[in-house]
N, C-alpha and C. Protein backbone atom coordinates (compact mmCIF):
# COMPACT_ATOMS: atom_id res chain seq x y z
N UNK A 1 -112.45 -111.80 -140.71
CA UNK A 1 -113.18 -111.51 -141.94
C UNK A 1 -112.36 -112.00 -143.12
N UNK A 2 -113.08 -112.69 -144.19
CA UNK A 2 -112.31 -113.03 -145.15
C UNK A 2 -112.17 -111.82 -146.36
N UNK A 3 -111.74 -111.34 -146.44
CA UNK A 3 -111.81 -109.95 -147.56
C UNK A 3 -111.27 -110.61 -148.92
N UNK A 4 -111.90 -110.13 -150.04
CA UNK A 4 -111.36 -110.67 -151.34
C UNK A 4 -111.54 -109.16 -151.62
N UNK A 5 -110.82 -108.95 -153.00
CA UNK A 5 -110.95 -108.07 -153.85
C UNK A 5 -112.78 -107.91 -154.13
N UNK A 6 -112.93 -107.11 -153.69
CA UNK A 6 -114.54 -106.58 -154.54
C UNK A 6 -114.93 -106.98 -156.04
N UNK A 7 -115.96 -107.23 -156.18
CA UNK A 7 -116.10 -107.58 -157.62
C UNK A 7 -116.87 -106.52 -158.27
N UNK A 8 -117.10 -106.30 -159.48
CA UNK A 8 -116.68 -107.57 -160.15
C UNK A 8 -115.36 -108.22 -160.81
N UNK A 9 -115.32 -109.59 -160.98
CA UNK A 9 -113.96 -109.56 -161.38
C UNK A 9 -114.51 -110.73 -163.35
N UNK A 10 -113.98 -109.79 -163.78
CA UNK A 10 -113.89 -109.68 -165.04
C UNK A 10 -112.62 -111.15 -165.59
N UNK A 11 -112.85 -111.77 -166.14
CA UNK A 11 -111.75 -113.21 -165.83
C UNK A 11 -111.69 -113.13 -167.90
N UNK A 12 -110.23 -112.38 -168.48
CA UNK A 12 -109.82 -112.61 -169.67
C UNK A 12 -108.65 -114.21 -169.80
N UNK A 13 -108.79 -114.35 -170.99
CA UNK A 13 -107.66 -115.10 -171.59
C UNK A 13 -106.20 -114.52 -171.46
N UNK A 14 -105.67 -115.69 -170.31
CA UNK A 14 -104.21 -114.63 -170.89
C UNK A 14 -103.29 -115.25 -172.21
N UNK A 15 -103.83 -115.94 -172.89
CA UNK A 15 -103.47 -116.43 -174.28
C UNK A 15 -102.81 -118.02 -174.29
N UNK A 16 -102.43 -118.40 -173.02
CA UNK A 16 -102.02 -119.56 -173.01
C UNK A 16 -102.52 -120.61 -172.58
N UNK A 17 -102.67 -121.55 -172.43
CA UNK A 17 -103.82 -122.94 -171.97
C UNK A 17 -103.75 -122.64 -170.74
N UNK A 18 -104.53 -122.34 -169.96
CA UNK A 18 -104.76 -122.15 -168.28
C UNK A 18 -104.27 -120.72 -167.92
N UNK A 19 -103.95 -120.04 -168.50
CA UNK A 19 -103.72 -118.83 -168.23
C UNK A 19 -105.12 -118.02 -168.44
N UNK A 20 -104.97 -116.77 -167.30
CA UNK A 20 -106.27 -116.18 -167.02
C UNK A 20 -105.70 -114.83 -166.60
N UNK A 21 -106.49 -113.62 -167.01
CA UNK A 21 -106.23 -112.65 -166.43
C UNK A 21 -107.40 -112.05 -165.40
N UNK A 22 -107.26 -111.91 -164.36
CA UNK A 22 -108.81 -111.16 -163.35
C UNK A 22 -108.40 -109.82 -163.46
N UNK A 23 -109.45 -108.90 -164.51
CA UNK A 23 -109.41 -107.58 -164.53
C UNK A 23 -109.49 -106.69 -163.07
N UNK A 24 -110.85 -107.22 -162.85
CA UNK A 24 -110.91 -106.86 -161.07
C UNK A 24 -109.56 -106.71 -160.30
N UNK A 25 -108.99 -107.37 -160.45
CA UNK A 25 -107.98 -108.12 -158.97
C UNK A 25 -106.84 -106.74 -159.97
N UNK A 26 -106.60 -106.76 -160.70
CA UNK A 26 -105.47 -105.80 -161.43
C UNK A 26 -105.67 -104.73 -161.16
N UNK A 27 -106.97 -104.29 -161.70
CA UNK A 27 -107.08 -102.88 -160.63
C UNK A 27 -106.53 -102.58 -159.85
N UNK A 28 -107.18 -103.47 -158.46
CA UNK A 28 -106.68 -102.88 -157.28
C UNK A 28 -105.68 -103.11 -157.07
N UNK A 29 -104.86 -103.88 -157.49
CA UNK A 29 -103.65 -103.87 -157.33
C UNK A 29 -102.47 -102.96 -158.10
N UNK A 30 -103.08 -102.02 -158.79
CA UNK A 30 -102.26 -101.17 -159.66
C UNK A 30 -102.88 -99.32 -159.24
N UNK A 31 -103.89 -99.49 -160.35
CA UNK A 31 -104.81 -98.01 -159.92
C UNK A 31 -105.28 -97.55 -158.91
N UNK A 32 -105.93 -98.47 -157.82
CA UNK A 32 -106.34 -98.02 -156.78
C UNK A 32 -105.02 -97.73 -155.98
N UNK A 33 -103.93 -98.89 -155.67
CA UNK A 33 -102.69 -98.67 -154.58
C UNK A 33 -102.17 -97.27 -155.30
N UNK A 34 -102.08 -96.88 -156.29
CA UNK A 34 -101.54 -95.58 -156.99
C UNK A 34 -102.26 -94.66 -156.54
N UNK A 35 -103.53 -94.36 -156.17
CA UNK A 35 -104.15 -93.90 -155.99
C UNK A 35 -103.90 -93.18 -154.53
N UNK A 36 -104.15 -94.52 -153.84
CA UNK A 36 -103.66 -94.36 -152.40
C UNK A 36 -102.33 -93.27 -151.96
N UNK A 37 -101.19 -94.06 -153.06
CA UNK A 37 -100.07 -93.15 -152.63
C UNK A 37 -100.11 -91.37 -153.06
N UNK A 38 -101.11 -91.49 -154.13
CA UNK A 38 -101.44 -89.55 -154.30
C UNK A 38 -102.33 -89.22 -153.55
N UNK A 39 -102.82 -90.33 -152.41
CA UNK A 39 -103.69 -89.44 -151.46
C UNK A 39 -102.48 -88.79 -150.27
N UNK A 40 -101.77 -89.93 -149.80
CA UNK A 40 -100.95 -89.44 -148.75
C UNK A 40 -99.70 -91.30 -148.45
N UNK A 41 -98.95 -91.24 -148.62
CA UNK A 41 -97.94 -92.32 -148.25
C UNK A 41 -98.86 -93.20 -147.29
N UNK A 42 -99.37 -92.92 -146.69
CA UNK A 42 -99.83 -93.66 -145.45
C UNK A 42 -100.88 -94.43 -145.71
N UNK A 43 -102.05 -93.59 -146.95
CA UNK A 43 -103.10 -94.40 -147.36
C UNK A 43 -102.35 -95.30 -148.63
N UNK A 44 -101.11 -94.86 -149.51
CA UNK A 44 -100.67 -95.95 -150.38
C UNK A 44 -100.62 -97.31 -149.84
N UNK A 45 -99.66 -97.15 -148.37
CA UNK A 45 -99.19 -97.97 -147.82
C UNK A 45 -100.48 -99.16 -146.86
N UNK A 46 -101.65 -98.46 -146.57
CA UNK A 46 -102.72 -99.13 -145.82
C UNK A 46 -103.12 -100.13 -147.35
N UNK A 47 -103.30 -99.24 -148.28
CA UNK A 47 -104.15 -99.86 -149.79
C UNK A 47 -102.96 -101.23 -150.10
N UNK A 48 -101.76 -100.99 -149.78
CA UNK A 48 -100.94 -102.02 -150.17
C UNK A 48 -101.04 -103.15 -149.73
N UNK A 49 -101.05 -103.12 -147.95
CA UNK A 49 -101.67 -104.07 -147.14
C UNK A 49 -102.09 -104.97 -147.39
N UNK A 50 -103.46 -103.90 -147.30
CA UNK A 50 -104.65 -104.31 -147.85
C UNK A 50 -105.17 -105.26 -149.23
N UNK A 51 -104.43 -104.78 -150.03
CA UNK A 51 -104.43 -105.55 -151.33
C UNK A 51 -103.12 -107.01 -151.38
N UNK A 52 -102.22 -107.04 -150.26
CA UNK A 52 -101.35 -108.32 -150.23
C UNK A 52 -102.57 -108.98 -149.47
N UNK A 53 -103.30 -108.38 -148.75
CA UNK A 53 -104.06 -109.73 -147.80
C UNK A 53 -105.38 -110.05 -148.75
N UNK A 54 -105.77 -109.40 -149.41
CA UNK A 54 -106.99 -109.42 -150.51
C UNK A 54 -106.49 -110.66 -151.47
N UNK A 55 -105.08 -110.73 -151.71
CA UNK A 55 -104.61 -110.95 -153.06
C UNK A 55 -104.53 -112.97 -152.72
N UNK A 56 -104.04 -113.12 -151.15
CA UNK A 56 -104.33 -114.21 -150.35
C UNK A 56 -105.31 -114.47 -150.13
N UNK A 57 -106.44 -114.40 -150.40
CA UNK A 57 -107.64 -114.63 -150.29
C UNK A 57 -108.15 -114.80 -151.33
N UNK A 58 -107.87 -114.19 -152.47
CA UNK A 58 -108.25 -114.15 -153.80
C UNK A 58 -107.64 -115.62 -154.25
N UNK A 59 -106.75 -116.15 -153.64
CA UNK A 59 -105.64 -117.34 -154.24
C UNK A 59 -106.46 -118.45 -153.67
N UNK A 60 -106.38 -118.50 -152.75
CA UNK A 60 -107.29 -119.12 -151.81
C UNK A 60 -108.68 -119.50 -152.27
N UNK A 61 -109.58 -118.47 -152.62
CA UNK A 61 -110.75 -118.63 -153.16
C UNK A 61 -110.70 -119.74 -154.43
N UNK A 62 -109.92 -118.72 -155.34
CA UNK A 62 -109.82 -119.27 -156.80
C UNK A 62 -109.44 -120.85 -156.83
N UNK A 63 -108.45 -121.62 -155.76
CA UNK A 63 -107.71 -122.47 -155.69
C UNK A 63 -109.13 -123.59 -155.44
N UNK A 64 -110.15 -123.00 -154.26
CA UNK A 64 -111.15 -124.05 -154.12
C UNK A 64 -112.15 -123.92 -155.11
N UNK A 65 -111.89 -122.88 -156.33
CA UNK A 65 -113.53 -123.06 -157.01
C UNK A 65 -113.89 -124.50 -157.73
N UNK A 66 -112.92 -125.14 -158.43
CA UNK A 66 -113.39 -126.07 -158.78
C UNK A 66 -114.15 -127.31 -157.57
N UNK A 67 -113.59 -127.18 -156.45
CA UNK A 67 -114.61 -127.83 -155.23
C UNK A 67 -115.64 -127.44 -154.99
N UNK A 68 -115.46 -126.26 -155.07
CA UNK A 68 -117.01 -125.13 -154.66
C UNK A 68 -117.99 -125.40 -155.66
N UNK A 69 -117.38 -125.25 -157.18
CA UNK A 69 -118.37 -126.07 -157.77
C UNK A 69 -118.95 -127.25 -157.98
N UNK A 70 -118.53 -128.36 -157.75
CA UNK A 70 -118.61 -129.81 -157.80
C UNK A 70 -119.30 -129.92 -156.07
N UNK A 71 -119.46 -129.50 -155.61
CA UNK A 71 -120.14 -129.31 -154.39
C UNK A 71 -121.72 -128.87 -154.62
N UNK A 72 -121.49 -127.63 -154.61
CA UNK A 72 -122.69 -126.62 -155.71
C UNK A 72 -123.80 -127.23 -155.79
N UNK A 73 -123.29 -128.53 -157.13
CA UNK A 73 -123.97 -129.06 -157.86
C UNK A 73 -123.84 -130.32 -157.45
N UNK A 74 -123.12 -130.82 -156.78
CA UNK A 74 -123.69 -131.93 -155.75
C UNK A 74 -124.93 -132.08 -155.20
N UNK A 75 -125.13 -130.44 -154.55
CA UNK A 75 -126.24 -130.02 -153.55
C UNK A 75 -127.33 -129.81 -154.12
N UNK A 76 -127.45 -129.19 -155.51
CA UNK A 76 -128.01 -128.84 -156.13
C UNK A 76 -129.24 -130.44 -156.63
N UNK A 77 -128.01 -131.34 -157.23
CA UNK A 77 -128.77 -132.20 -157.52
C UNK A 77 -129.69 -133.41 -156.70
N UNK A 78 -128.75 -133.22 -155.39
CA UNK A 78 -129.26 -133.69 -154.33
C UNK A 78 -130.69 -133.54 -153.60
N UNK A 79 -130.32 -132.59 -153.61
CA UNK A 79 -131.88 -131.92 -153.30
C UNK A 79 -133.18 -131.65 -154.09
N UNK A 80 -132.71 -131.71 -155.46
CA UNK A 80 -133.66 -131.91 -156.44
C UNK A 80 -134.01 -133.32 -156.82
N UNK A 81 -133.06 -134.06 -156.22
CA UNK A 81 -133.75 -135.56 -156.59
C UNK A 81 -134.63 -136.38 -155.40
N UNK A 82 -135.83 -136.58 -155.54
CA UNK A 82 -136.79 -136.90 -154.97
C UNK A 82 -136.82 -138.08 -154.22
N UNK A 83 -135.65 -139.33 -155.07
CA UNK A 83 -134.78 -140.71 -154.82
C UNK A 83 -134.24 -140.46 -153.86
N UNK A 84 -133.58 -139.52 -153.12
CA UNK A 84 -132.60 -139.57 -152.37
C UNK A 84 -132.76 -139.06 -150.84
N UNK A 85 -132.40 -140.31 -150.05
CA UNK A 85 -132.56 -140.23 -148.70
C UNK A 85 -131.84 -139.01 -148.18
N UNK A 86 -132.26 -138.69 -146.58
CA UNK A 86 -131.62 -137.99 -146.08
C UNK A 86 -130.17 -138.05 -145.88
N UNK A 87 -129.68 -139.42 -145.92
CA UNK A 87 -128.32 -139.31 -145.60
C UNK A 87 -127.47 -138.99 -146.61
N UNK A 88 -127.82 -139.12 -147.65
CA UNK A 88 -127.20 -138.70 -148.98
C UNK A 88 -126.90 -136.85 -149.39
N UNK A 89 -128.52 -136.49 -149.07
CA UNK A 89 -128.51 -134.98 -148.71
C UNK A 89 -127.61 -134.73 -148.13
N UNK A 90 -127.92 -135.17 -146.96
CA UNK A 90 -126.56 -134.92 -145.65
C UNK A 90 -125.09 -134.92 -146.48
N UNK A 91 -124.78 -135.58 -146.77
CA UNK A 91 -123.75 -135.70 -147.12
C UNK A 91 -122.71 -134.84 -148.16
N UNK A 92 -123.64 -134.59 -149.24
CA UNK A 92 -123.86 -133.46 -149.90
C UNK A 92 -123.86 -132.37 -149.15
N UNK A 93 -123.92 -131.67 -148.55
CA UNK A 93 -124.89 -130.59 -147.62
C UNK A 93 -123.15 -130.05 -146.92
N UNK A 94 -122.38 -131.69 -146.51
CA UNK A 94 -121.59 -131.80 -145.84
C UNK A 94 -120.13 -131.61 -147.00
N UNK A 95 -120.20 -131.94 -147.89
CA UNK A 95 -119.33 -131.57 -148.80
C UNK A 95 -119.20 -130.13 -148.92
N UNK A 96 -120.09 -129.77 -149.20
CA UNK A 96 -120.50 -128.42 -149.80
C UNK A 96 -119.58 -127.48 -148.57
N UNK A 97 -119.80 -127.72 -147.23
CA UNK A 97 -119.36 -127.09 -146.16
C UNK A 97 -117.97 -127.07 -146.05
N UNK A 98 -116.94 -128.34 -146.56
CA UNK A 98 -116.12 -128.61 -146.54
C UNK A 98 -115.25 -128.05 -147.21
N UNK A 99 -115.75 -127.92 -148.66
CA UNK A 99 -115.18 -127.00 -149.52
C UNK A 99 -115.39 -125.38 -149.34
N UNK A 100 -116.62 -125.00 -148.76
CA UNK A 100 -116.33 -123.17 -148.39
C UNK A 100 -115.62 -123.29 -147.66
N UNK A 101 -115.09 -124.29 -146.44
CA UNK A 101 -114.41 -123.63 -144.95
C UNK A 101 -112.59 -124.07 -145.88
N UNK A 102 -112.49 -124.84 -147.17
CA UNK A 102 -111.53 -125.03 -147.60
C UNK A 102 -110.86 -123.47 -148.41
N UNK A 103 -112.41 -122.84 -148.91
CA UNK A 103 -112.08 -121.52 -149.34
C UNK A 103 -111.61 -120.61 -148.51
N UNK A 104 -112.37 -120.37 -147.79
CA UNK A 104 -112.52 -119.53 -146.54
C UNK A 104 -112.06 -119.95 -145.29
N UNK A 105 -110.85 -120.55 -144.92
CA UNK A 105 -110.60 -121.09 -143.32
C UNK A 105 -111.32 -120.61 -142.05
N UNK A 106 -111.30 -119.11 -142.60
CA UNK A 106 -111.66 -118.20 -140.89
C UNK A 106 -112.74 -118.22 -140.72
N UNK A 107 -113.48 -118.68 -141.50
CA UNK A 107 -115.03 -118.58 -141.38
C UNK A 107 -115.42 -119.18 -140.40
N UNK A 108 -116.52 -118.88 -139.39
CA UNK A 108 -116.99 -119.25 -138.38
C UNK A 108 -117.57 -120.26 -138.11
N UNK A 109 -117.38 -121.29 -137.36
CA UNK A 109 -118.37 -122.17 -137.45
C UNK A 109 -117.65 -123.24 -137.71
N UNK A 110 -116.13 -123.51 -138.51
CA UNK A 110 -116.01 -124.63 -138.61
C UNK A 110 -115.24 -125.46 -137.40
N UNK A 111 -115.75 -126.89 -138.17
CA UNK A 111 -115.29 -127.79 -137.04
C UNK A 111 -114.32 -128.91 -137.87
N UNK A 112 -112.96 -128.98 -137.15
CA UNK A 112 -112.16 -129.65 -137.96
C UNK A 112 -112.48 -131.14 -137.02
C-alpha cells in the first residue's frame, strides 16, 4: 500500500523562491506523533513509524507531480482531440502510467 499523509494538504509559501510549506504533512508530523506519545509510548512510537514511511511517500509523490501533471494533460488533450489516432492516445495513456508507477512504485500492475 502506498500511504501518504491524509489530506488535505494545505501547500503555504515558505518565503523563499521554491520553498513551500505542506500544512497537512506538519501536522502529522508534530501534533498527531505528540499525541500518540500521551496516548501510551507504544502508540507515539507506531505514529512515528508511521509518519517516517508517510513522509517517503509524500517525497516521492511530490517529486513526480510535475510528471503527473504534464501527463494529466497530455491525456487530457489527447483524448479530446478528435485529430488524433489511436496510437498517439496510446501513447499518452502510456505516459500517464509511467509517471503514477514513477509516483507510486508498489502499485500493482506495473511492468518494468
Amino acid at each position: 500500500m502506498f500511504d501518504i499523509t491524509p489530506s488535505p494538504w494545505e501547500v503555504e509559501s515558505g518565503g523563499q523562491p521554491g520553498e513551500y510549506f505542506i500544512s497537512g504533512v506538519a501536522h502529522e508530523q508534530s501534533e498527531w506523533i505528540d499525541e500518540g506519545y500521551d496516548i501510551s509510548p507504544e502508540e507515539g512510537d507506531r505514529r512515528t513509524d508511521l509518519a517516517g514511511k508517510r513522509d517517503e511517500n509524500n517525497r516521492t509523490l511530490i517529486q513526480a507531480a510535475p510528471k503527473l501533471y504534464a501527463a494529466a494533460v497530455d491525456v487530457l488533450t489527447s483524448l479530446s482531440a478528435a485529430s488524433l489516432g489511436r496510437c498517439e492516445r496510446q501513447k499518452a495513456l502510456e505516459n500517464l502510467a509511467r509517471a503514477v508507477y514513477k509516483a507510486n512504485p508498489k502499485l500493482p500492475g506495473r511492468e518494468d
